[in-house]
C-alpha atoms as a PDB file:
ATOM      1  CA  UNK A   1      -3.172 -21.762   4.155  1.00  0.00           C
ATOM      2  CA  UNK A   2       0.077 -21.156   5.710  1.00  0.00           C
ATOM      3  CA  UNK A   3       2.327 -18.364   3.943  1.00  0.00           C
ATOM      4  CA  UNK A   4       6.200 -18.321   4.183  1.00  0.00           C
ATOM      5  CA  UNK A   5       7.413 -14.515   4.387  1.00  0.00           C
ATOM      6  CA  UNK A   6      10.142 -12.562   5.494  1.00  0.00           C
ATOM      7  CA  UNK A   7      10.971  -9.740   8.073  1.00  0.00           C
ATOM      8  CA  UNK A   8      10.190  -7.079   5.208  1.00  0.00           C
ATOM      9  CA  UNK A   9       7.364  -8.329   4.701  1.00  0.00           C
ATOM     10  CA  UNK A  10       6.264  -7.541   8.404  1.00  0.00           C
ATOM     11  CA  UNK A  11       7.482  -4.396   8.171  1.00  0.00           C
ATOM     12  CA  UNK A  12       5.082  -3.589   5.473  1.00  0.00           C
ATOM     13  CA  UNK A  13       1.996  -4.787   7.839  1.00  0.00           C
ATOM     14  CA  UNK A  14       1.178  -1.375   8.993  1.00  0.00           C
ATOM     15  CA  UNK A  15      -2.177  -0.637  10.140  1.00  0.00           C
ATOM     16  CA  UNK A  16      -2.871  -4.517  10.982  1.00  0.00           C
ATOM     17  CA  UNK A  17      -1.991  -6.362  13.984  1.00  0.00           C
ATOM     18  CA  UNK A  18      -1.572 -10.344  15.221  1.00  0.00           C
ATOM     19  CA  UNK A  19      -0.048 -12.524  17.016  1.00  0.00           C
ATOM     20  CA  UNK A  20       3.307 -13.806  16.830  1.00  0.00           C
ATOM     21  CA  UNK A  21       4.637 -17.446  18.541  1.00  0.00           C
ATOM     22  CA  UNK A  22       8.263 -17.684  18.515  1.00  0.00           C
ATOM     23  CA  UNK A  23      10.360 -20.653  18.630  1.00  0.00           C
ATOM     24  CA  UNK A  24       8.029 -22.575  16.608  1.00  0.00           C
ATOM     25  CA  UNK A  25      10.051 -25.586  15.530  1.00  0.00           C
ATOM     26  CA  UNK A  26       8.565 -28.848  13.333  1.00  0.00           C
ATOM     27  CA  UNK A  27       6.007 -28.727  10.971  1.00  0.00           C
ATOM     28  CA  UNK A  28       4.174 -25.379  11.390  1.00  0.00           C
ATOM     29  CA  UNK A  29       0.180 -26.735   9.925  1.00  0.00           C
ATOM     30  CA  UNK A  30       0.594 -28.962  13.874  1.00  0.00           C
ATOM     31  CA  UNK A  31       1.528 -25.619  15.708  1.00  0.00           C
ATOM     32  CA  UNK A  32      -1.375 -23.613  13.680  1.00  0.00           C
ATOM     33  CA  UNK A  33      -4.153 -27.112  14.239  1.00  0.00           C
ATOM     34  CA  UNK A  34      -2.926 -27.256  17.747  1.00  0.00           C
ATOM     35  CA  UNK A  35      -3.375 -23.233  19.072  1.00  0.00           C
ATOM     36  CA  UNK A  36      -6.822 -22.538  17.344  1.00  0.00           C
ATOM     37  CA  UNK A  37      -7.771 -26.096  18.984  1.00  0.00           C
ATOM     38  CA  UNK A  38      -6.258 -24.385  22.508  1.00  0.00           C
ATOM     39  CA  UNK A  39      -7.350 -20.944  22.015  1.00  0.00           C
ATOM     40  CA  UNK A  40     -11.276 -22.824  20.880  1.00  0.00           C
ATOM     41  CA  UNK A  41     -10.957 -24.878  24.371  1.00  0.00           C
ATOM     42  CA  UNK A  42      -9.769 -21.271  26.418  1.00  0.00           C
ATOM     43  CA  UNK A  43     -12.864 -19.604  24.462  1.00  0.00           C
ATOM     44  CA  UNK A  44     -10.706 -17.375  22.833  1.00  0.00           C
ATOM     45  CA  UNK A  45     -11.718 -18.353  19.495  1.00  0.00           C
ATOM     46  CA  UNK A  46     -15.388 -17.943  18.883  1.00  0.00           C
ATOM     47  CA  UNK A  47     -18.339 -18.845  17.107  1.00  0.00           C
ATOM     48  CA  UNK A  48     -16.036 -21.573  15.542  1.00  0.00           C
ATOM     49  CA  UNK A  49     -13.955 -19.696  14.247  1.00  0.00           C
ATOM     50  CA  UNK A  50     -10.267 -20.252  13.890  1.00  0.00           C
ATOM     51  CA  UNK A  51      -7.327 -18.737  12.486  1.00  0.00           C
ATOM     52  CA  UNK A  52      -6.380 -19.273   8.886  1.00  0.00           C
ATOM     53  CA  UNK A  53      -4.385 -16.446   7.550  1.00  0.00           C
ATOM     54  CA  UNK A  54      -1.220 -17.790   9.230  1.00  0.00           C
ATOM     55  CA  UNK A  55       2.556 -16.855   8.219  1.00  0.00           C
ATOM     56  CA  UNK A  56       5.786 -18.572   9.191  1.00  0.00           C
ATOM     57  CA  UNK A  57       8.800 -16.773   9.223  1.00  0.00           C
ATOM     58  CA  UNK A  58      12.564 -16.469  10.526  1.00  0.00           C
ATOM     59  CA  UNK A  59      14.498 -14.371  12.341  1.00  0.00           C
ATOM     60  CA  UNK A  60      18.065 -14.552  14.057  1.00  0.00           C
ATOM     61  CA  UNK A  61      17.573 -18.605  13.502  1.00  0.00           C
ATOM     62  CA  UNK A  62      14.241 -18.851  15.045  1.00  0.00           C
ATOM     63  CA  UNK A  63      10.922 -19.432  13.396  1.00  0.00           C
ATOM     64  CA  UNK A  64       8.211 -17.436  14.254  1.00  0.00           C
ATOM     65  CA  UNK A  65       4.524 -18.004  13.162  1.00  0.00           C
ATOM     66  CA  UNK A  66       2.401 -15.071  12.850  1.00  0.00           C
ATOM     67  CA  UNK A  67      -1.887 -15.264  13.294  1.00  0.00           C
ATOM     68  CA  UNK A  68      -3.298 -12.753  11.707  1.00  0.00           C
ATOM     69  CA  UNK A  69      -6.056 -10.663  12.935  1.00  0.00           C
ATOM     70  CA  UNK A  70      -8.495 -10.317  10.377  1.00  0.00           C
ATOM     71  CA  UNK A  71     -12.521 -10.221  10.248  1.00  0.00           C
ATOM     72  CA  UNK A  72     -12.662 -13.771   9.702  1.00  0.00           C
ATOM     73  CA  UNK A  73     -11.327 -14.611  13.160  1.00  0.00           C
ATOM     74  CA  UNK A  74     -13.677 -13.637  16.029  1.00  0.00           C
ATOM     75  CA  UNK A  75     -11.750 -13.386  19.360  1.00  0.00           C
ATOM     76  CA  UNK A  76     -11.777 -12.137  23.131  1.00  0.00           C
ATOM     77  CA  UNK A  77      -8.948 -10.269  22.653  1.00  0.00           C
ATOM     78  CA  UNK A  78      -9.001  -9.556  26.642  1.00  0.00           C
ATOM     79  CA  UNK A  79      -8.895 -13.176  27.479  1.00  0.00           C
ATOM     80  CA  UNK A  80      -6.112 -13.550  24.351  1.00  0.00           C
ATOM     81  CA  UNK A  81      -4.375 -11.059  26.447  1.00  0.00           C
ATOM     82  CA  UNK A  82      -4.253 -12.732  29.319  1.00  0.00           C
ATOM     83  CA  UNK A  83      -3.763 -16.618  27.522  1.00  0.00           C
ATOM     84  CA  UNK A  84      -0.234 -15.133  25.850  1.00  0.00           C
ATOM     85  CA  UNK A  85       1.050 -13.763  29.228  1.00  0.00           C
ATOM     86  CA  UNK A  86       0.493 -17.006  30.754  1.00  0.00           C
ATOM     87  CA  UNK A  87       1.880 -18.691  27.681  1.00  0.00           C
ATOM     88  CA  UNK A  88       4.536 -16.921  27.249  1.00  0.00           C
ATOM     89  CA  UNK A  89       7.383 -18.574  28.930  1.00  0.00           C
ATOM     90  CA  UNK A  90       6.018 -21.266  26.699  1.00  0.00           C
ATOM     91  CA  UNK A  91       5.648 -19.649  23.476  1.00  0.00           C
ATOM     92  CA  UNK A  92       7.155 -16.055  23.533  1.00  0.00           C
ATOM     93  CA  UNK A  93       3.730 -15.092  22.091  1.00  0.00           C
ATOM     94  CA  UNK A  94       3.584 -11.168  21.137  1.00  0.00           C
ATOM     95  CA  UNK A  95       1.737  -8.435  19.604  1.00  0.00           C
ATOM     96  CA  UNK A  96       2.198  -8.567  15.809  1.00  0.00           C
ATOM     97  CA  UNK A  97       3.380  -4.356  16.385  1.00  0.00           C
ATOM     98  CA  UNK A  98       5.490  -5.068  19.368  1.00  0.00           C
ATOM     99  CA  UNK A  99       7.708  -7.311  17.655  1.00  0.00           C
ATOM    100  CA  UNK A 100       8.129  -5.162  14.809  1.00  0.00           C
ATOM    101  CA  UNK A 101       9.105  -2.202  17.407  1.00  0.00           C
ATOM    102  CA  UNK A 102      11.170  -3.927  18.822  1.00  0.00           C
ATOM    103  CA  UNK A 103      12.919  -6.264  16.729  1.00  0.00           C
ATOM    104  CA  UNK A 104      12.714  -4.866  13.175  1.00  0.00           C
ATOM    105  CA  UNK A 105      13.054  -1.192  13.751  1.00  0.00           C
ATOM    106  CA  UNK A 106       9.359  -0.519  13.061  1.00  0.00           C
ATOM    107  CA  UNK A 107       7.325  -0.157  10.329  1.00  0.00           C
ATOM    108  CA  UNK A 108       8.148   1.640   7.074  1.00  0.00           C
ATOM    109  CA  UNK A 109       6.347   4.002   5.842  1.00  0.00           C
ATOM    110  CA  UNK A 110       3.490   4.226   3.927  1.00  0.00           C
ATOM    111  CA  UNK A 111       3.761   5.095   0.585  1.00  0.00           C
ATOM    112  CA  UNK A 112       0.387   5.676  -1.331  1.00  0.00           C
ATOM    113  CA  UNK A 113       1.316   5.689  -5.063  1.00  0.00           C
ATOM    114  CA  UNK A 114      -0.278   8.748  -7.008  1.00  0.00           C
ATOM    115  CA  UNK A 115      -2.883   8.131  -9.586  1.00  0.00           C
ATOM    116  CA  UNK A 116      -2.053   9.688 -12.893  1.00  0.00           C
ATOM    117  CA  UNK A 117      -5.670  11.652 -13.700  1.00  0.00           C
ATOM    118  CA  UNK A 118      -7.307  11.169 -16.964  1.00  0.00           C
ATOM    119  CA  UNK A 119      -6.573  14.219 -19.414  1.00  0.00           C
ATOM    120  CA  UNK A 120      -8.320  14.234 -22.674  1.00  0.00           C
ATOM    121  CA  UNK A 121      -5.691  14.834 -25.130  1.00  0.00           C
ATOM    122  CA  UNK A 122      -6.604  12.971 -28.326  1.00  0.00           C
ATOM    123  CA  UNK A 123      -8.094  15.045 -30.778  1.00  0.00           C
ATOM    124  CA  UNK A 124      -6.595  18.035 -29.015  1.00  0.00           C
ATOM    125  CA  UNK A 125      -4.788  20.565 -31.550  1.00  0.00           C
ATOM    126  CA  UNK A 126      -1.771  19.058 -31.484  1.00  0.00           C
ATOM    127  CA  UNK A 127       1.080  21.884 -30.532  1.00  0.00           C
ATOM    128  CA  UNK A 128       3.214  20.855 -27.693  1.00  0.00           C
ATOM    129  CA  UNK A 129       2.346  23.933 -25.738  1.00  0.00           C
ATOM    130  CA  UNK A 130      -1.363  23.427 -26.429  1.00  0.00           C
ATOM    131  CA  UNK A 131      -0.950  19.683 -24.907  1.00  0.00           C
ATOM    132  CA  UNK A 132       0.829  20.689 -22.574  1.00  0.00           C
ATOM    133  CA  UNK A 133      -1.134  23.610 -21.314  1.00  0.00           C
ATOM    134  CA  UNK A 134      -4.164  21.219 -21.146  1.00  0.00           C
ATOM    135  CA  UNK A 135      -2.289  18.743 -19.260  1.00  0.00           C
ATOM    136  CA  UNK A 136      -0.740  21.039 -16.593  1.00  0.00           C
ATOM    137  CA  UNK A 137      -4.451  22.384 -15.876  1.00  0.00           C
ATOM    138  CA  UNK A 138      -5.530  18.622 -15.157  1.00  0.00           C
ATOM    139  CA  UNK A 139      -3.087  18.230 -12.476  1.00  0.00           C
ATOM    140  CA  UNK A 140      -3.368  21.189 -11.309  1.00  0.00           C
ATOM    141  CA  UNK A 141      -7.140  20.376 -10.968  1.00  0.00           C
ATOM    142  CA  UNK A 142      -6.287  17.060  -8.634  1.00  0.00           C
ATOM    143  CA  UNK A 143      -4.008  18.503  -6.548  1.00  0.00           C
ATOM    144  CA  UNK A 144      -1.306  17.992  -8.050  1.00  0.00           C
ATOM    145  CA  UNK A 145       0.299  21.775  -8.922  1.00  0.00           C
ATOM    146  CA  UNK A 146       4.271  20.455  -8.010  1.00  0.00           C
ATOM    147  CA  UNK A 147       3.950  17.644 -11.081  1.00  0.00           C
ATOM    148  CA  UNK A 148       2.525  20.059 -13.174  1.00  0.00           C
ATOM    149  CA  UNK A 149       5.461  22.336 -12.522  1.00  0.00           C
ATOM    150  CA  UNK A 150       7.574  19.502 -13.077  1.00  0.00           C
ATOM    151  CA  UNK A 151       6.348  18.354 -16.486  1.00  0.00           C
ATOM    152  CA  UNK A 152       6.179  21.900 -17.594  1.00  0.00           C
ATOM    153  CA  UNK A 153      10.144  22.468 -16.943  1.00  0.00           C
ATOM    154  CA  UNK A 154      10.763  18.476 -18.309  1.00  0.00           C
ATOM    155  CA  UNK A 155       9.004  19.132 -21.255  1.00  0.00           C
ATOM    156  CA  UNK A 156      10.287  22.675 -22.279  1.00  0.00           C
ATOM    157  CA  UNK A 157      14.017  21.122 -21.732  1.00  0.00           C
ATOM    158  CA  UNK A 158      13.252  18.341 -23.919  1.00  0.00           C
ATOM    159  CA  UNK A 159      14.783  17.644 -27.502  1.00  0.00           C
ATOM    160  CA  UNK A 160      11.820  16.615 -29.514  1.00  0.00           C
ATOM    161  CA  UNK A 161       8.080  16.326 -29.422  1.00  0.00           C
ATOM    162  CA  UNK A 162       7.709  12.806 -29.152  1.00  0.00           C
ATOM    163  CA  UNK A 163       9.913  12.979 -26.247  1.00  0.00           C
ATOM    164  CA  UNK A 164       7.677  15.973 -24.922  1.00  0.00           C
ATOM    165  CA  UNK A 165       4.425  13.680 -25.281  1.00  0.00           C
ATOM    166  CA  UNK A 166       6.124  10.762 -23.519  1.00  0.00           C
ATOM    167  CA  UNK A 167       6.924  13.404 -20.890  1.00  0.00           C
ATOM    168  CA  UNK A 168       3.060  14.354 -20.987  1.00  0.00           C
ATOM    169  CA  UNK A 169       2.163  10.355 -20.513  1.00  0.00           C
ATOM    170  CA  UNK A 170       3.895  10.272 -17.257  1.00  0.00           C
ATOM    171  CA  UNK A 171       1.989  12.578 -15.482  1.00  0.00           C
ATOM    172  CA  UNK A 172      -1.621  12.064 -16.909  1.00  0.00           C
ATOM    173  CA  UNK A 173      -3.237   9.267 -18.718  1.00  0.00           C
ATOM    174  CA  UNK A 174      -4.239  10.711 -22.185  1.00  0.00           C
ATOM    175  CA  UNK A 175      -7.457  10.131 -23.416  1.00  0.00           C
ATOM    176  CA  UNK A 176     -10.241  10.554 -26.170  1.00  0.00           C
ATOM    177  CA  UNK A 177     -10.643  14.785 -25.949  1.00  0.00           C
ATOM    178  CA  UNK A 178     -14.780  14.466 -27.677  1.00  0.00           C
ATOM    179  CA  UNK A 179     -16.683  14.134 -24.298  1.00  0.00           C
ATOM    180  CA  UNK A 180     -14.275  16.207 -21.925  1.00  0.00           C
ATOM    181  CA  UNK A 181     -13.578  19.307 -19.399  1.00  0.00           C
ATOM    182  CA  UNK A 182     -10.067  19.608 -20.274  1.00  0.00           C
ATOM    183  CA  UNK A 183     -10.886  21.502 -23.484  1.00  0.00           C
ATOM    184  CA  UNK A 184     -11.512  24.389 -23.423  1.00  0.00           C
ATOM    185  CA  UNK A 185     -12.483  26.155 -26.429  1.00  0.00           C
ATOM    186  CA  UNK A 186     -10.693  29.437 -27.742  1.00  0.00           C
ATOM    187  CA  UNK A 187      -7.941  29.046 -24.875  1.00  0.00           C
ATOM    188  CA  UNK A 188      -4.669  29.261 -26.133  1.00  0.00           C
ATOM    189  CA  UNK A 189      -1.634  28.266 -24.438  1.00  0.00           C
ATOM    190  CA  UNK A 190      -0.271  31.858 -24.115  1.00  0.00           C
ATOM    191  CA  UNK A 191      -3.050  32.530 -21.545  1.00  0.00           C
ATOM    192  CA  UNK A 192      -2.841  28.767 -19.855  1.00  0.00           C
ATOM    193  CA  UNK A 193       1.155  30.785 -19.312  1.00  0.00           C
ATOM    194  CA  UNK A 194      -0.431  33.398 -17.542  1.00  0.00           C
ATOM    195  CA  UNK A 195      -1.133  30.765 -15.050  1.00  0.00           C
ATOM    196  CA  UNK A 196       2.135  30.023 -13.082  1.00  0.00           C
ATOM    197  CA  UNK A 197       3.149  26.490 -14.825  1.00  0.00           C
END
């Protein structure tokens, strides 16, 4: 399957590599048939294997196909190495990285998204500072002591409780409170304060 993407899309690639043919005019399924049949004859390609997560894209007017290397695909990559320097006159082949160096500005970077932690709420006595106390604590307990400062100073600025446990949902995903760690029984929120929030 062929995919159509753009140069952001590339940039997003980080941590994978490929390579990329430029100046790939006509229909691109006879460029993709016609290098895994040249890279199979060059044994390149092995164990009859070929490439199939394939991208076509444009950039400054040209199109560009990009072969992904993935553990479907079992190469030489030393003699694919040497085939695209030979080539490339012919095909401006080039390292799936390189061209994003080069022409794109590099790679952006990675941004892993949190994961909001579980923090049994429901059936919690339901005072704001109680709830709150409980939730700070379970991001505190996964590492996460700057959001529980944050929610702490959101929610004691905030005009009314459901806004508060909105706040609270946010940060941690509230749960059933019968079968977990977060209570704790006989602490009150004045001693969860003692903690820094």
């Amino acid at each position: 399957m062929i995919n159509n993407i753009k140069t952001d899309d590339l940039k997003k690639m980080n941590g994978n590599d490929g390579l990329i043919l430029q100046g790939c005019g006509g229909d691109p399924q006879e460029w993709v048939d016609g290098i895994n049949s040249m890279l199979t004859e060059a044994g390149i390609l092995r164990d009859g294997t070929k490439f199939t997560d394939v991208s076509v894209f444009s950039n400054n007017g040209v199109t560009n196909i990009l072969f992904l290397f993935n553990n479907d695909v079992h190469l030489d990559t030393g003699k694919l190495a040497m085939w695209r320097l030979a080539t490339h006159n012919d095909f401006g082949g080039t390292w799936l990285t390189d061209y994003v160096d080069n022409n794109l500005g590099g790679f952006e970077a990675e941004q892993k998204e949190k994961v909001k932690p579980d923090c049994a709420l429901i059936g919690q006595d339901g005072n704001i500072f109680n709830l709150m106390g409980i939730a700070s604590r379970t991001l505190k307990r996964n590492g996460m002591r700057e959001e529980a400062t944050e929610m702490c100073d959101r929610i004691q600025k905030s005009g009314s409780y459901h806004e508060a446990l909105n706040i609270i949902g946010e940060y941690v995903n509230i749960t059933d409170g019968s079968e977990s760690e977060d209570f704790y029984e006989g602490e009150s929120y004045s001693e969860g304060m003692s903690m820094k929030l």
